[in-house]
N, C-alpha and C. Protein backbone atom coordinates (compact mmCIF):
# COMPACT_ATOMS: atom_id res chain seq x y z
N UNK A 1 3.00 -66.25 6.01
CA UNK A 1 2.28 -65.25 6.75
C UNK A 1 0.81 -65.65 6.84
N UNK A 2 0.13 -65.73 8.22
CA UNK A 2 -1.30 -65.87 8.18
C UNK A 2 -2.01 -64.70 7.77
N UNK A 3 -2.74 -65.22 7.43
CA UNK A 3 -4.09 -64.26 7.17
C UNK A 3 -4.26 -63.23 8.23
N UNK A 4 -4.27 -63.02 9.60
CA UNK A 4 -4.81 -62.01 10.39
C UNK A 4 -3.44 -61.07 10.48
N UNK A 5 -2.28 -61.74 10.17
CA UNK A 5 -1.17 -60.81 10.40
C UNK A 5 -0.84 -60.27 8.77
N UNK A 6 -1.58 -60.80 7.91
CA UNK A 6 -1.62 -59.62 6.49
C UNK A 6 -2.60 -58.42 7.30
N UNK A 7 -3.38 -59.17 7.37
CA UNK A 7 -4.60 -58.30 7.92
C UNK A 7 -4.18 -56.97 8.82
N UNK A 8 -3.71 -57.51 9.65
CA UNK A 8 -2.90 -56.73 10.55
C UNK A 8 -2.15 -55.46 10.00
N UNK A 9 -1.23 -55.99 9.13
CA UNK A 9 -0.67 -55.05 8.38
C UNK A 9 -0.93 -54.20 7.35
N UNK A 10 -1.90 -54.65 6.88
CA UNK A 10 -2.89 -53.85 6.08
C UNK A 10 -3.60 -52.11 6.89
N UNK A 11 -4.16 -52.83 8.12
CA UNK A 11 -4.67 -52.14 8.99
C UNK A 11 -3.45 -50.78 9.11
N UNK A 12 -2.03 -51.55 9.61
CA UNK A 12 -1.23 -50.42 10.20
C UNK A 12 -0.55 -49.80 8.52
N UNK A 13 -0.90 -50.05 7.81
CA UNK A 13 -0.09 -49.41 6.40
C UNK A 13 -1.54 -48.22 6.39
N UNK A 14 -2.96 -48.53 6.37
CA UNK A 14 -3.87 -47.77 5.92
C UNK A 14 -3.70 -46.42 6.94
N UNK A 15 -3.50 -47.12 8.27
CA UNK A 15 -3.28 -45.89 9.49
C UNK A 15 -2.43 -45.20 9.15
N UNK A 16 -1.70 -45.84 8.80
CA UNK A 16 -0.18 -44.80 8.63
C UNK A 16 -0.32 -43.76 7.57
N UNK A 17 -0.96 -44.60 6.47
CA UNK A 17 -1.55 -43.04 4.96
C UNK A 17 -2.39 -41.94 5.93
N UNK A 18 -3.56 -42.57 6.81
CA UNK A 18 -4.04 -42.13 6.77
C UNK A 18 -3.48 -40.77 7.86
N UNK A 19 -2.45 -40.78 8.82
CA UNK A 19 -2.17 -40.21 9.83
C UNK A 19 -1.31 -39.22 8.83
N UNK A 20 -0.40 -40.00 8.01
CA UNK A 20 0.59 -38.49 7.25
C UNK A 20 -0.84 -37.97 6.10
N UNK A 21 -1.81 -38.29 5.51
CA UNK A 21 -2.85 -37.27 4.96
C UNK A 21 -2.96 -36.46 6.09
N UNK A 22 -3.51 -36.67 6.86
CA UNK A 22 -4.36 -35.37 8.02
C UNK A 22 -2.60 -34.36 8.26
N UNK A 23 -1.46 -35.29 8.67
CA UNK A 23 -0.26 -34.23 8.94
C UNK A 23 -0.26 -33.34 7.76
N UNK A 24 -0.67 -33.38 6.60
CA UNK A 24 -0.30 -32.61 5.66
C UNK A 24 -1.63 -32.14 5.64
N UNK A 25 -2.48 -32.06 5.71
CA UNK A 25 -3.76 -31.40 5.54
C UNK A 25 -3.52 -30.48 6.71
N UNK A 26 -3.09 -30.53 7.94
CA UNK A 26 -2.76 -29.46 9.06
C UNK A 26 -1.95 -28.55 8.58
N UNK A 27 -0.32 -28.82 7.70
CA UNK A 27 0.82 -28.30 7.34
C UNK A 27 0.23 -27.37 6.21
N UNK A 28 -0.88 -27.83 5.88
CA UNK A 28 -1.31 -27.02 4.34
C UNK A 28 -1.89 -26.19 5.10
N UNK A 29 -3.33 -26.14 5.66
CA UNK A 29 -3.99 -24.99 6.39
C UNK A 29 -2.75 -24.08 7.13
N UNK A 30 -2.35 -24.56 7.87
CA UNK A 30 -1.34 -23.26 8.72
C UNK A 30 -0.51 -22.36 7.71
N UNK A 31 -0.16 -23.35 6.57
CA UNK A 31 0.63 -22.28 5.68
C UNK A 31 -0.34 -21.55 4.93
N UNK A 32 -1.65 -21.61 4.69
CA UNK A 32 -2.38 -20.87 3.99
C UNK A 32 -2.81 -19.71 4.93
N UNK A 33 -3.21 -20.34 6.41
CA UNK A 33 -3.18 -19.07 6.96
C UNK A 33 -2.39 -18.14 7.82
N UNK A 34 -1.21 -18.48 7.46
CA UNK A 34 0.35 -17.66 7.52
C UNK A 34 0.02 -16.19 6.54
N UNK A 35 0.25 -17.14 5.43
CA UNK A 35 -0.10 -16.49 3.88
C UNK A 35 -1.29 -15.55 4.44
N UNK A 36 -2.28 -15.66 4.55
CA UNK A 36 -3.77 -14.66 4.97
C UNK A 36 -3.14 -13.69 5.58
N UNK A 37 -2.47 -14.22 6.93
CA UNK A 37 -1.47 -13.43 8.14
C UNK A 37 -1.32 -11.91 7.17
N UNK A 38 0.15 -12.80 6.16
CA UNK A 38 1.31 -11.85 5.89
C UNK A 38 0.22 -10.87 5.04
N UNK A 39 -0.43 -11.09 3.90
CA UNK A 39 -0.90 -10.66 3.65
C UNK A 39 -1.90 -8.73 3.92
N UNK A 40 -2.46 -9.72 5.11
CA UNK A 40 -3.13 -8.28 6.08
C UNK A 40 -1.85 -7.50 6.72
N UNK A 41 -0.82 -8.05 6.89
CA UNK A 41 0.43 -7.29 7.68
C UNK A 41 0.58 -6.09 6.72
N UNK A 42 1.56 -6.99 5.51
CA UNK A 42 1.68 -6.23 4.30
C UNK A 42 0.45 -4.85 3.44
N UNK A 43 -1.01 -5.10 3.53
CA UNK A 43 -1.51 -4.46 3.24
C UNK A 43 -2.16 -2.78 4.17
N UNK A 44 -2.37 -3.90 5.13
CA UNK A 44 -2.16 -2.74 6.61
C UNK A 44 -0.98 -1.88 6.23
N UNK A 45 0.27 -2.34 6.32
CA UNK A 45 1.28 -1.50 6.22
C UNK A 45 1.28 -0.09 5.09
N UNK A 46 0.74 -0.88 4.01
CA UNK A 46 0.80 0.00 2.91
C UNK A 46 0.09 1.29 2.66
N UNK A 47 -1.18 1.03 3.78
CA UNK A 47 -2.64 2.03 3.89
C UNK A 47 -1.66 2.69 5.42
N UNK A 48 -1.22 2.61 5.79
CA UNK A 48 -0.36 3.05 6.88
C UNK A 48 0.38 4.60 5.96
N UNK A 49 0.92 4.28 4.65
CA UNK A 49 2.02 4.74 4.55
C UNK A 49 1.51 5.72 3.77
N UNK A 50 0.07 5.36 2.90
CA UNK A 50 -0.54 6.40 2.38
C UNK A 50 -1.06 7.29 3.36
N UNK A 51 -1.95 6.80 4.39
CA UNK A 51 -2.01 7.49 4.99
C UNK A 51 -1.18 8.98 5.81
N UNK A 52 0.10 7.95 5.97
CA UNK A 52 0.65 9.38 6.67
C UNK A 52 1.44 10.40 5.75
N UNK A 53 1.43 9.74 4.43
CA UNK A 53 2.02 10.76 3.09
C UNK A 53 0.75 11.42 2.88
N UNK A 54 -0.26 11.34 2.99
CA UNK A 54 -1.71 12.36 2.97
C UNK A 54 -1.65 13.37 3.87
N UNK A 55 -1.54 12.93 5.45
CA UNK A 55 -1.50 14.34 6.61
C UNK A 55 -0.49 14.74 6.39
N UNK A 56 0.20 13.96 6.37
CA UNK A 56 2.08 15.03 5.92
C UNK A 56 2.05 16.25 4.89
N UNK A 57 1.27 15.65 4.20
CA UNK A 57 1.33 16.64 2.94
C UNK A 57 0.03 17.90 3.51
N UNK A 58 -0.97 17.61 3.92
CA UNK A 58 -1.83 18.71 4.45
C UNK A 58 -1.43 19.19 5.67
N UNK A 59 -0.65 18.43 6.81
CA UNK A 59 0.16 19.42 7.53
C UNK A 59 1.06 20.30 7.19
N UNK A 60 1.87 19.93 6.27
CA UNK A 60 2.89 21.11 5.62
C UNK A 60 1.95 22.42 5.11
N UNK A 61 1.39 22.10 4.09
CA UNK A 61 0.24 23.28 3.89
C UNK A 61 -0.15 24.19 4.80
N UNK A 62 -0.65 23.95 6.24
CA UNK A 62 -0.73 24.64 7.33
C UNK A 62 0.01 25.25 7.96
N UNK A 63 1.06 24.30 8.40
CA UNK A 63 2.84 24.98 9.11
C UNK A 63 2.82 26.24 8.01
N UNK A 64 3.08 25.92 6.47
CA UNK A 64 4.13 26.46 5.68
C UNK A 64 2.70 27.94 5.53
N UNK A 65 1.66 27.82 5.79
CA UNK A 65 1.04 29.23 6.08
C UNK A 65 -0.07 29.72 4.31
N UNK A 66 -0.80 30.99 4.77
CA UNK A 66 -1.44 31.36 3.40
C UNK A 66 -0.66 31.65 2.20
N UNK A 67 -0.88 31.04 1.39
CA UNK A 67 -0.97 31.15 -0.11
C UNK A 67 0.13 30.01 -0.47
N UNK A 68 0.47 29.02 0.62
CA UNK A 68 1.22 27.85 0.34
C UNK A 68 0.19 26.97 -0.33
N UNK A 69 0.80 26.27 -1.38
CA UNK A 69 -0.25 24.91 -1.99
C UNK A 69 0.97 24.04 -2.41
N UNK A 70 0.50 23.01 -2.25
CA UNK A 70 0.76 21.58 -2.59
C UNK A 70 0.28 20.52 -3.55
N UNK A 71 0.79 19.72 -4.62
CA UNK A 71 0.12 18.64 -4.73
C UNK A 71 0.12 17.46 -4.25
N UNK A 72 -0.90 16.52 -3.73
CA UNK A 72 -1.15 15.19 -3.18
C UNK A 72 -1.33 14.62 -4.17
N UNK A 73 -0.71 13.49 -4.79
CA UNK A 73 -0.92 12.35 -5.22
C UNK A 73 -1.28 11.12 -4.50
N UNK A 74 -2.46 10.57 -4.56
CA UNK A 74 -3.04 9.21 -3.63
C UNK A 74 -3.38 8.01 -4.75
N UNK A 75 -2.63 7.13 -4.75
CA UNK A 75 -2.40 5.87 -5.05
C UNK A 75 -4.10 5.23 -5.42
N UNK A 76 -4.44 5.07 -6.73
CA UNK A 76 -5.96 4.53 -6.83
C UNK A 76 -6.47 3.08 -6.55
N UNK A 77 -5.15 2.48 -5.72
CA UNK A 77 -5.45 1.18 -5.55
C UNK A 77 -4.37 0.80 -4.02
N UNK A 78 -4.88 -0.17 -3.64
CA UNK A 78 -4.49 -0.26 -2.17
C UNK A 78 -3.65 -1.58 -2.41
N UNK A 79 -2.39 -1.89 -3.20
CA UNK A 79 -1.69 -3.09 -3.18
C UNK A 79 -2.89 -3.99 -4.27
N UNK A 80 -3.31 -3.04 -5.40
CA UNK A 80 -4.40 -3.86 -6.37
C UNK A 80 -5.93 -4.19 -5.43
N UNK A 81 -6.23 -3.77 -4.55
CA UNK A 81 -7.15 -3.87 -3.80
C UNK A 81 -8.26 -2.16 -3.71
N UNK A 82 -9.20 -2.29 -4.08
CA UNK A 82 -10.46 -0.98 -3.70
C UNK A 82 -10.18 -0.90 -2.33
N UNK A 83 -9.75 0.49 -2.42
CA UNK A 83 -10.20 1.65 -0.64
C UNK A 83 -10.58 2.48 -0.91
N UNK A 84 -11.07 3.11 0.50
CA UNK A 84 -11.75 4.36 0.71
C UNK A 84 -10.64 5.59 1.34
N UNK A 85 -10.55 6.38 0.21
CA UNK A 85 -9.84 7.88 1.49
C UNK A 85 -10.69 8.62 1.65
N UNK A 86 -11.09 9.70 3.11
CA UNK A 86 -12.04 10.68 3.41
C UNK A 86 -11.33 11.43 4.77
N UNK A 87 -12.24 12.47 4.30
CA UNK A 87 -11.73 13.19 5.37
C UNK A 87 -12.99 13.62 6.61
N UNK A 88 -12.72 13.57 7.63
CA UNK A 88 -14.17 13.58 8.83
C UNK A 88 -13.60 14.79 9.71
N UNK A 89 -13.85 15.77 10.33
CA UNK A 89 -13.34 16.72 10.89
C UNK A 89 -11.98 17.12 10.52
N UNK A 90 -11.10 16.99 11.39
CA UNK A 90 -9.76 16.70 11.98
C UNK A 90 -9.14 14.81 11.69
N UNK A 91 -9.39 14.15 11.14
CA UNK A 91 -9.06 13.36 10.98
C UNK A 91 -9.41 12.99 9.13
N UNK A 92 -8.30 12.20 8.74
CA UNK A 92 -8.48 11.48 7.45
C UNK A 92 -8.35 9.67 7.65
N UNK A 93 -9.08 9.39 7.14
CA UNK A 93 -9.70 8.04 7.60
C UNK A 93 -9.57 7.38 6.03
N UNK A 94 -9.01 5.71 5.87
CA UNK A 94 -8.77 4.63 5.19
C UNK A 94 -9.59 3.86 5.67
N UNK A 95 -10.27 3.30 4.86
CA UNK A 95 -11.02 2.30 5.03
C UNK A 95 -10.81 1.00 3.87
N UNK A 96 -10.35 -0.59 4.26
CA UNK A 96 -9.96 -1.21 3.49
C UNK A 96 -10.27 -2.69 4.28
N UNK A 97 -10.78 -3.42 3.36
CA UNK A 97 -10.99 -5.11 4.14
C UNK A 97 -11.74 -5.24 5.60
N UNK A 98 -12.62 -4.29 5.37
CA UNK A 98 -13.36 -3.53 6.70
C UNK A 98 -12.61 -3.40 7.66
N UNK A 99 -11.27 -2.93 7.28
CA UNK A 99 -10.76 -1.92 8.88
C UNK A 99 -10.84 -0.96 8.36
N UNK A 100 -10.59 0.18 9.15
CA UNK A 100 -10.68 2.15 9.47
C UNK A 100 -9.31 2.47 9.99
N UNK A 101 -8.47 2.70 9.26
CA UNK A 101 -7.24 3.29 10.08
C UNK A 101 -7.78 4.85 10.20
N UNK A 102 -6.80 6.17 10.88
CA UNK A 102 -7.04 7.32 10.89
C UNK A 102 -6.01 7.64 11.46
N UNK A 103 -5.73 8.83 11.46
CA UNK A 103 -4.61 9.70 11.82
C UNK A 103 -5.21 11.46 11.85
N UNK A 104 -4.94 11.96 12.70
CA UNK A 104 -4.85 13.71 12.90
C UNK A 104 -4.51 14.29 12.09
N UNK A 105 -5.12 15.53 11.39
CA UNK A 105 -4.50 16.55 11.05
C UNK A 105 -4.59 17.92 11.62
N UNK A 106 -3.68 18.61 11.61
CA UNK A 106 -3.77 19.82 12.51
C UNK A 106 -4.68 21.32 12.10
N UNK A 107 -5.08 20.72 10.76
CA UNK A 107 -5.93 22.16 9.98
C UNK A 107 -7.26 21.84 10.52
N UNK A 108 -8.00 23.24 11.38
CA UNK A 108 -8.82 23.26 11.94
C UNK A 108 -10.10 23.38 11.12
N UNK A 109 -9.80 24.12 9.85
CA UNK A 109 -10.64 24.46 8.75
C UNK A 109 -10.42 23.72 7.57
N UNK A 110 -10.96 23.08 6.92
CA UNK A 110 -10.68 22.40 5.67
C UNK A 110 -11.49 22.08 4.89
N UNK A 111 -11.56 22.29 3.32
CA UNK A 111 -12.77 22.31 2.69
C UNK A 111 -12.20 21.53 1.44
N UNK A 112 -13.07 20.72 0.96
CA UNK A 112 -12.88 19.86 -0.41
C UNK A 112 -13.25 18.23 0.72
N UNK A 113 -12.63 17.22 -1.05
CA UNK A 113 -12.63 16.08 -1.03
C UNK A 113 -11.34 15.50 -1.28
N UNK A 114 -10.55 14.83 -0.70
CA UNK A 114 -9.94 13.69 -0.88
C UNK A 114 -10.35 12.65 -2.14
N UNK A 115 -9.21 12.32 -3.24
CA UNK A 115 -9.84 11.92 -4.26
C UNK A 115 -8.86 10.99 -4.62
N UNK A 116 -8.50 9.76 -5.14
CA UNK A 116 -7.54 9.53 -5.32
C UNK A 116 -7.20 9.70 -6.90
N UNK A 117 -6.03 9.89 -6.70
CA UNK A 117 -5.31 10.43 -7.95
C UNK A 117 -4.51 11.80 -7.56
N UNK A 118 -4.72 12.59 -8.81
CA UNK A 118 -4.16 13.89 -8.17
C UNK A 118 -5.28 15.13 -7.42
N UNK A 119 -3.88 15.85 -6.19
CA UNK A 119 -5.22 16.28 -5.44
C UNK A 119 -4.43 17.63 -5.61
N UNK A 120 -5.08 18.76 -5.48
CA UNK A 120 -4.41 20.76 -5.16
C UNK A 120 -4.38 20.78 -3.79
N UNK A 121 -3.58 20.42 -2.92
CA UNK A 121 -3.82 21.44 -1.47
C UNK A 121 -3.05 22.60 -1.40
N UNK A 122 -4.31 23.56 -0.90
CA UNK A 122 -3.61 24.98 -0.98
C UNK A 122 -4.17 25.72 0.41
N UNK A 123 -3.27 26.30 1.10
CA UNK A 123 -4.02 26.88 2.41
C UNK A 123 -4.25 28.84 1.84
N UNK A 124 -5.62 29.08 1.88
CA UNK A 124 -5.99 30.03 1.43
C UNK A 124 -6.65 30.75 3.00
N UNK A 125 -5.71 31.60 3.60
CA UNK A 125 -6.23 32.61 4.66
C UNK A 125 -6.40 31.33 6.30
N UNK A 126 -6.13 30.66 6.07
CA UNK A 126 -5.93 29.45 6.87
C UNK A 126 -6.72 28.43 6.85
N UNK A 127 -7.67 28.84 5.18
CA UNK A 127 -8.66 27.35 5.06
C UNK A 127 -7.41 26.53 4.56
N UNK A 128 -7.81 25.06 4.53
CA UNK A 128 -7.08 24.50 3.76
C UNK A 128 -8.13 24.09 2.69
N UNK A 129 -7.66 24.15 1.49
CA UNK A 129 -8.52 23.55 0.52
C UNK A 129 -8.21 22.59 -0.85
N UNK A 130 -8.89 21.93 -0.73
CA UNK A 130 -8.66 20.54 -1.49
C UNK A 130 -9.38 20.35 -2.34
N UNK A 131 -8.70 20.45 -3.95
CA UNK A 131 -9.40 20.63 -5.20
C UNK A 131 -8.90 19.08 -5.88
């Protein structure tokens, strides 16, 4: 074998590492940000579900009329992750990984805080109130 055709082959062995490194350096990023993907799917979902077990539970209070009360239990962690529950008019609002989900509630009057842990909802004369 001459010298320029080692050479040669040297060249196409180094290309070749070097073309399957970068294929796997692509194959690694996409699966990491798959993973990121599922992640936000999964956690979204979960602030989804608190969420609508929160209005569910303060809509019943309302339907079911004065001197109905309820307890809310709200989850102090979002899938091991810090959120925010609150309530803004007519709406109760999640806030997590800087998104804002929200959803309606139908009690026109409502007084307290949203807390997580355990909550009293009790509709008193058609306030709703949240101890």
């Amino acid at each position: 074998m001459s010298l320029s055709t080692k050479s040669q082959l040297g060249m196409e062995i180094i290309i070749l590492i070097s073309v399957l490194f970068l294929g796997s350096i692509a194959i690694t990023t996409a699966s990491y940000l798959k993973t990121i993907d599922y992640s936000y799917s999964v956690i979204g979902l979960r602030a989804s579900q608190i969420l609508d077990k929160t209005v569910e539970r303060i809509n019943t209070v309302v339907f079911e009329g004065d001197g109905f009360s309820s307890t809310l239990y709200i989850d102090e962690y979002l899938l091991g992750e810090k959120y925010n529950i609150s309530l803004s008019n007519d709406l109760v609002l999640i806030s997590f990984r800087g998104n804002i989900i929200s959803k309606e509630i139908v009690a026109k009057s409502i007084s307290g805080i949203l807390s997580k842990g355990k909550n009293w909802v009790s509709n008193q004369n058609g306030t709703i109130i949240i101890s």
